[in-house]
Protein backbone atom coordinates (compact mmCIF):
# COMPACT_ATOMS: atom_id res chain seq x y z
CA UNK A 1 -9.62 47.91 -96.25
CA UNK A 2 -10.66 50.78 -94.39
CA UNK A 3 -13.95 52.44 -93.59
CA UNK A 4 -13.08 55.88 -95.48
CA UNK A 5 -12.74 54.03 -99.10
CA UNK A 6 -16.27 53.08 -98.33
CA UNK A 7 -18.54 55.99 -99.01
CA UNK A 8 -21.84 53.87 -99.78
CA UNK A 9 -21.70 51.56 -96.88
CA UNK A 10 -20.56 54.72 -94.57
CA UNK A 11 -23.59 56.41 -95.72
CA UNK A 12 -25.62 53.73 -95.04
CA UNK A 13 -24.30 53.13 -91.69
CA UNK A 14 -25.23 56.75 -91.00
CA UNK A 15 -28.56 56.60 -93.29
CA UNK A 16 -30.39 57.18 -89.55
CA UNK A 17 -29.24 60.92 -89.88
CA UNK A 18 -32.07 63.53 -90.12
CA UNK A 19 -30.45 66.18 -92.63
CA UNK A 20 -33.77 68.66 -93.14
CA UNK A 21 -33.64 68.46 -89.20
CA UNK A 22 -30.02 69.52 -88.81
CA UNK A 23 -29.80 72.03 -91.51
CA UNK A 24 -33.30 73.61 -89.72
CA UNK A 25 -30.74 74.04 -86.99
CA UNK A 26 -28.29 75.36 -88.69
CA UNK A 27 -30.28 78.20 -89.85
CA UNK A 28 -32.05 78.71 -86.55
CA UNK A 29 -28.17 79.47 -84.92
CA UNK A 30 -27.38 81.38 -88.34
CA UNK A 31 -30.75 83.96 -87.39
CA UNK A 32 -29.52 83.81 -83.62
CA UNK A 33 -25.67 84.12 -83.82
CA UNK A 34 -24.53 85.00 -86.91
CA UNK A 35 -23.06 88.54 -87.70
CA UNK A 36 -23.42 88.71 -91.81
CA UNK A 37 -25.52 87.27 -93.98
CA UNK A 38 -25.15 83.21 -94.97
CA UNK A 39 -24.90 81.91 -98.74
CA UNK A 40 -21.65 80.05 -98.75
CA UNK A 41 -21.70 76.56 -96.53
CA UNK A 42 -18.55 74.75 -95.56
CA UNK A 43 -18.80 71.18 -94.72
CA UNK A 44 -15.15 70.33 -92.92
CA UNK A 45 -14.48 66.36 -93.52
CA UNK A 46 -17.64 66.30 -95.54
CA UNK A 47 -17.39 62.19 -96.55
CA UNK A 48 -20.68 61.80 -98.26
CA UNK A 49 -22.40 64.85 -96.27
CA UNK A 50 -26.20 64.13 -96.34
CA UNK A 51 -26.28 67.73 -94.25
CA UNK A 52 -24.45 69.44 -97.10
CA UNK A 53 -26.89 67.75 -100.19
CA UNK A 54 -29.33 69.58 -97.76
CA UNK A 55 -27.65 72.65 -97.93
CA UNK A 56 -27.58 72.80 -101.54
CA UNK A 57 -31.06 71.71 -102.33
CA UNK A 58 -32.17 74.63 -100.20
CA UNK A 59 -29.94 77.21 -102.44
CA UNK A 60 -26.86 77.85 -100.62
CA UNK A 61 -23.44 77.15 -102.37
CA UNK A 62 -21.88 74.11 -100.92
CA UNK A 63 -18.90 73.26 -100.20
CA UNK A 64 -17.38 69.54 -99.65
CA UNK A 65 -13.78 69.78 -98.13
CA UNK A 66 -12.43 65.65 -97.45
CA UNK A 67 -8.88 64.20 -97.34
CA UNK A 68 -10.62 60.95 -99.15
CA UNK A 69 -10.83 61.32 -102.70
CA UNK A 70 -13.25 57.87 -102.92
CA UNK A 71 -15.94 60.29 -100.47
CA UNK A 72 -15.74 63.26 -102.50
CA UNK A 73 -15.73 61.36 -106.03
CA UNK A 74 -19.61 59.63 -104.53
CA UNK A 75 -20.28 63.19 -103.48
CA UNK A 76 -20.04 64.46 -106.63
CA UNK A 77 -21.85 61.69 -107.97
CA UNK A 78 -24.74 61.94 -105.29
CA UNK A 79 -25.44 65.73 -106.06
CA UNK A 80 -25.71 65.20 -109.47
CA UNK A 81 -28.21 62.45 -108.78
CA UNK A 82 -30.11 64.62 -107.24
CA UNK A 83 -29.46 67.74 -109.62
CA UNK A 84 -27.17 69.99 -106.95
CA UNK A 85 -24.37 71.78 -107.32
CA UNK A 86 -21.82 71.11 -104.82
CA UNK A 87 -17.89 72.23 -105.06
CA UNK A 88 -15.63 69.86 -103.56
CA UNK A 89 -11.79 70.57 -102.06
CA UNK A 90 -9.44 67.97 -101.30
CA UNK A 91 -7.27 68.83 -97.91
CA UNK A 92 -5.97 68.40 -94.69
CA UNK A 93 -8.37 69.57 -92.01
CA UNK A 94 -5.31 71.23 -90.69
CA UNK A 95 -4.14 72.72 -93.78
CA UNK A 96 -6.81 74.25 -95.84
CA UNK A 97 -7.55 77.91 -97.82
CA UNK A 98 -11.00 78.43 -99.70
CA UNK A 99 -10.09 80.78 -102.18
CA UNK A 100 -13.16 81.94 -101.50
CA UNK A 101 -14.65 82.25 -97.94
CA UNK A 102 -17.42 80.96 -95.99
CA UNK A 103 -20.11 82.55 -94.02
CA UNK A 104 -20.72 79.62 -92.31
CA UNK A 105 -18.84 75.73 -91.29
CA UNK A 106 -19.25 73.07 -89.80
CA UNK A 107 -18.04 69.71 -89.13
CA UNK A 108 -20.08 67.08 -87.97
CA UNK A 109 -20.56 63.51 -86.58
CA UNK A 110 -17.27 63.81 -84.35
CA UNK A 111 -14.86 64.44 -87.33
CA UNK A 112 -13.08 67.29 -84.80
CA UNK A 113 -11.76 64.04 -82.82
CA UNK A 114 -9.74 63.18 -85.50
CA UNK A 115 -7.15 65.96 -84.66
CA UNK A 116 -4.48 64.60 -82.75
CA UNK A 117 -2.57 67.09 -80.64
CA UNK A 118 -3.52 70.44 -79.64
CA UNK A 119 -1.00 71.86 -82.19
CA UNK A 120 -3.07 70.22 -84.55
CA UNK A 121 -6.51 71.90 -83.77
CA UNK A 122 -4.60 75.21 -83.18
CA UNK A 123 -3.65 74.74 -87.23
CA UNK A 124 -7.33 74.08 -87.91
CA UNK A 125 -8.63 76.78 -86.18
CA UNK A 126 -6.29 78.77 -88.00
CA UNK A 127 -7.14 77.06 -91.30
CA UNK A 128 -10.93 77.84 -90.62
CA UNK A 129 -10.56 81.67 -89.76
CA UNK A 130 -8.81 81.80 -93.19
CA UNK A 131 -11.68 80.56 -94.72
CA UNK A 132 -14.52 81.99 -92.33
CA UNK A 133 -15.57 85.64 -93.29
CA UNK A 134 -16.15 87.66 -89.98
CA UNK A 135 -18.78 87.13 -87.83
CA UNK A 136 -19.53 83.85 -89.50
CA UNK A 137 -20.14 80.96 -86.82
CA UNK A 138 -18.40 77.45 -87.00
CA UNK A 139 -20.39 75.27 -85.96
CA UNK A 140 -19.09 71.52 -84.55
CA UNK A 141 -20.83 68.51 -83.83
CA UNK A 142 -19.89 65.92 -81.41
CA UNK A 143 -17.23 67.21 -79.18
CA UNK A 144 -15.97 64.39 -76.69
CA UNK A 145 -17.33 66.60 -73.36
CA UNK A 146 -18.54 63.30 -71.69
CA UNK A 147 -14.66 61.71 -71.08
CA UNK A 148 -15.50 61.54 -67.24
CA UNK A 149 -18.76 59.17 -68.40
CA UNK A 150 -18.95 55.38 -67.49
CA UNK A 151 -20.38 54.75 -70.89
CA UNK A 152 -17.24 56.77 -72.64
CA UNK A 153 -14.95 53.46 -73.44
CA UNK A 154 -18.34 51.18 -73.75
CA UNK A 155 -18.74 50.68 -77.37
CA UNK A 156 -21.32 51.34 -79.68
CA UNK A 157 -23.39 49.01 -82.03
CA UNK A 158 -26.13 49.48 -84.61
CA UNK A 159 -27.30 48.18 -87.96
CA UNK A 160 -28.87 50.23 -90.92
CA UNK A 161 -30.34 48.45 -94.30
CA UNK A 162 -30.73 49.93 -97.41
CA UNK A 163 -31.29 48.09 -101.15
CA UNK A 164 -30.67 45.37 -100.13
CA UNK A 165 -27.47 45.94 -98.46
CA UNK A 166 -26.73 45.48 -94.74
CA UNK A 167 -24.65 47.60 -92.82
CA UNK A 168 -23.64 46.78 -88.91
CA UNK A 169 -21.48 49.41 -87.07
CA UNK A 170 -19.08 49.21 -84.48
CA UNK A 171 -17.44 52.41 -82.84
CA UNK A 172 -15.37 52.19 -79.76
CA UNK A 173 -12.29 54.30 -77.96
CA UNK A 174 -9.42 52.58 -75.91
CA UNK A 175 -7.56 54.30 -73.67
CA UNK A 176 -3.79 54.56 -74.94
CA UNK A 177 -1.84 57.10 -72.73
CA UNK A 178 -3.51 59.11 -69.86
CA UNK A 179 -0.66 61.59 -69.76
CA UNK A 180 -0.78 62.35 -73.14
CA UNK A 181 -4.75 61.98 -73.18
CA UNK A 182 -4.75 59.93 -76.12
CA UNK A 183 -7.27 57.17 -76.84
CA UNK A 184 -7.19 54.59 -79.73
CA UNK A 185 -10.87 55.12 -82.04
CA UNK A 186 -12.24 51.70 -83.28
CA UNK A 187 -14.83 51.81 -86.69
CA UNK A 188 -16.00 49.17 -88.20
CA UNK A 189 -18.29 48.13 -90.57
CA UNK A 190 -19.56 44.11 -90.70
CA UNK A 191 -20.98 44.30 -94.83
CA UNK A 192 -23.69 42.05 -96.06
CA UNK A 193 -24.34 42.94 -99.69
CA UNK A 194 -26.71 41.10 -101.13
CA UNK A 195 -24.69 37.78 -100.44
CA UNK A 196 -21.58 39.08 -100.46
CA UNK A 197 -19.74 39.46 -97.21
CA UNK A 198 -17.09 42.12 -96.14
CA UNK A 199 -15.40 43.67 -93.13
CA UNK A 200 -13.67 47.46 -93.29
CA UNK A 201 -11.59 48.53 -90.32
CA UNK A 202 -9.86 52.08 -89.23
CA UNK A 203 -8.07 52.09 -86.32
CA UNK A 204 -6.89 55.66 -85.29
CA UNK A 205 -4.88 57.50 -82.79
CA UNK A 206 -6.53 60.71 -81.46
CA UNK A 207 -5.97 63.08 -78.61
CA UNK A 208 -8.91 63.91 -76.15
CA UNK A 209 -9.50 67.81 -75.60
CA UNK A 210 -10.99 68.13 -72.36
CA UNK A 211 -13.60 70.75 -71.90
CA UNK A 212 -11.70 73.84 -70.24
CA UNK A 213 -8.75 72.90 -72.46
CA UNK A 214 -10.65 73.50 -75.58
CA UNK A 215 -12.02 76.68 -74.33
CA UNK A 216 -8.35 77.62 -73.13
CA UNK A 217 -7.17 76.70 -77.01
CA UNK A 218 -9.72 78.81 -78.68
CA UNK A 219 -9.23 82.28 -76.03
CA UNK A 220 -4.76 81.32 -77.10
CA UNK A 221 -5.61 80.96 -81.14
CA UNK A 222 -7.77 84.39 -81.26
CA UNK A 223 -9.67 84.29 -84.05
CA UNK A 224 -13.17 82.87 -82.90
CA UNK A 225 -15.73 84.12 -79.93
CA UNK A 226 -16.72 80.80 -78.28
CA UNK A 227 -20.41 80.89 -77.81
CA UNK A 228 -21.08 77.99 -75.69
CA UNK A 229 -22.11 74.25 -75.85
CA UNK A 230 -25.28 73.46 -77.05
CA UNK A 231 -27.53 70.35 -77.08
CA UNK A 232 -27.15 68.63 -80.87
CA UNK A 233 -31.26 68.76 -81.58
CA UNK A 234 -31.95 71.95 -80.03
CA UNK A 235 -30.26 75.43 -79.24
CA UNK A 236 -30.59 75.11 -75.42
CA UNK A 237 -27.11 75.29 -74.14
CA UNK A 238 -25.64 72.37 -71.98
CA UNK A 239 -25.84 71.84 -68.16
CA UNK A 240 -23.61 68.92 -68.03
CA UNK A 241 -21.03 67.04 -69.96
CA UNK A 242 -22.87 65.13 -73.24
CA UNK A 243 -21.55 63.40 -76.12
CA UNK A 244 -24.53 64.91 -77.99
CA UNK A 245 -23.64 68.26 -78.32
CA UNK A 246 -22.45 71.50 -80.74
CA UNK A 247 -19.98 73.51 -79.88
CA UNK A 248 -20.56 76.96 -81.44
CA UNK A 249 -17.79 79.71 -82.23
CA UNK A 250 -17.98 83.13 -84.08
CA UNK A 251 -15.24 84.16 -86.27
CA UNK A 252 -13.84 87.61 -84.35
């Protein structure tokens, strides 16, 4: 079974996330870089978006938009545990109109790798400006700048516990075709629940952007300003290639 139909052992695995921290961010780039006022919040493949419970708990109207309808069904079920409002969407990252706009999006922990050709992100970038008033910023987390790194293809481990329940992550990227830049992402998650063993597994084909590429996508789409690359705790922009980074744009 795969790790998306897993919402409470995803958010466990991710449980070491600082949301206040994050959305402080947010709103420090909002006062920087934003052109209009922010009280609409997009989260772009939201799963069960600590960030965006964040977001609503501080009085902005959020928005969840998923392809999994398990992640946005615990959403749902989280924010009214913890008396917020959030609306949720069901779409394609590369197909998607809010009928009504954003002033600000995001997508975070790496969900922009996902998108597997540059056709594809072209579509999303289109499907964001649809849904991005003017001068609202998209924000993304997690861009893969660091592809000329040794540690790039060495994978990643950790373990989180909550309740009772523990959660050990896996996350690794094979090279598949150099020519095509296209890499093969490994997740899983090795379940202990309370006794009760399980393994989930996604294995995914996804295209790398490199750097100058990206930048050469978003000047050919049109619709956003890129801003720069920024370090993911702090809004001092990159000097060098790192996988913890935003990458900021500004809907022209």
């Amino acid at each position: 079974m795969g790790v998306y139909k897993e919402p409470l052992y995803y958010e466990i695995a991710f449980s070491f996330i600082d949301a206040k921290k994050q959305v402080d961010l947010f709103e420090r780039f909002i006062r920087k870089y934003s052109r209009i006022p922010v009280r609409r919040v997009l989260d772009i493949g939201c799963g069960p978006s600590l960030q965006l419970r964040e977001i609503a708990r501080r009085g902005y109207e959020a928005v969840g938009l998923d392809a999994s309808p398990r992640m946005l069904k615990y959403l749902e079920a989280k924010a009214g545990e913890e008396g917020v409002r959030i609306e949720t969407i069901r779409a394609d990252m590369m197909d998607f109109r809010l009928k009504k706009k954003a002033d600000f999006a995001c997508a975070m922990m790496g969900t922009i790798s996902y998108i597997r050709s540059n056709g594809e992100f072209l579509r999303h970038l289109d499907s964001v400006a649809a849904s991005l008033r003017k001068g609202g910023l998209y924000l993304i987390e997690e861009f893969r700048l660091d592809w000329g790194s040794k540690k790039f293809f060495t994978p990643s481990t950790w373990t989180m516990k909550r309740d009772g329940i523990r959660v050990k992550t896996t996350y690794d990227y094979q090279l598949k075709d150099a020519l095509k830049q296209t890499v093969v992402d490994f997740f899983r998650l090795d379940v202990d629940d309370h006794g009760r063993r399980g393994v989930f597994e996604d294995r995914t084909t996804t295209k790398l952007i490199f750097p100058q590429e990206l930048v050469a996508l978003i000047e050919h789409n049109g619709k956003f300003e890129f801003l720069g690359w920024f370090e993911r705790d702090r809004m001092r922009k990159l000097t060098r290639a790192n996988l913890d980074n935003i990458t900021l744009l500004r809907r022209r």
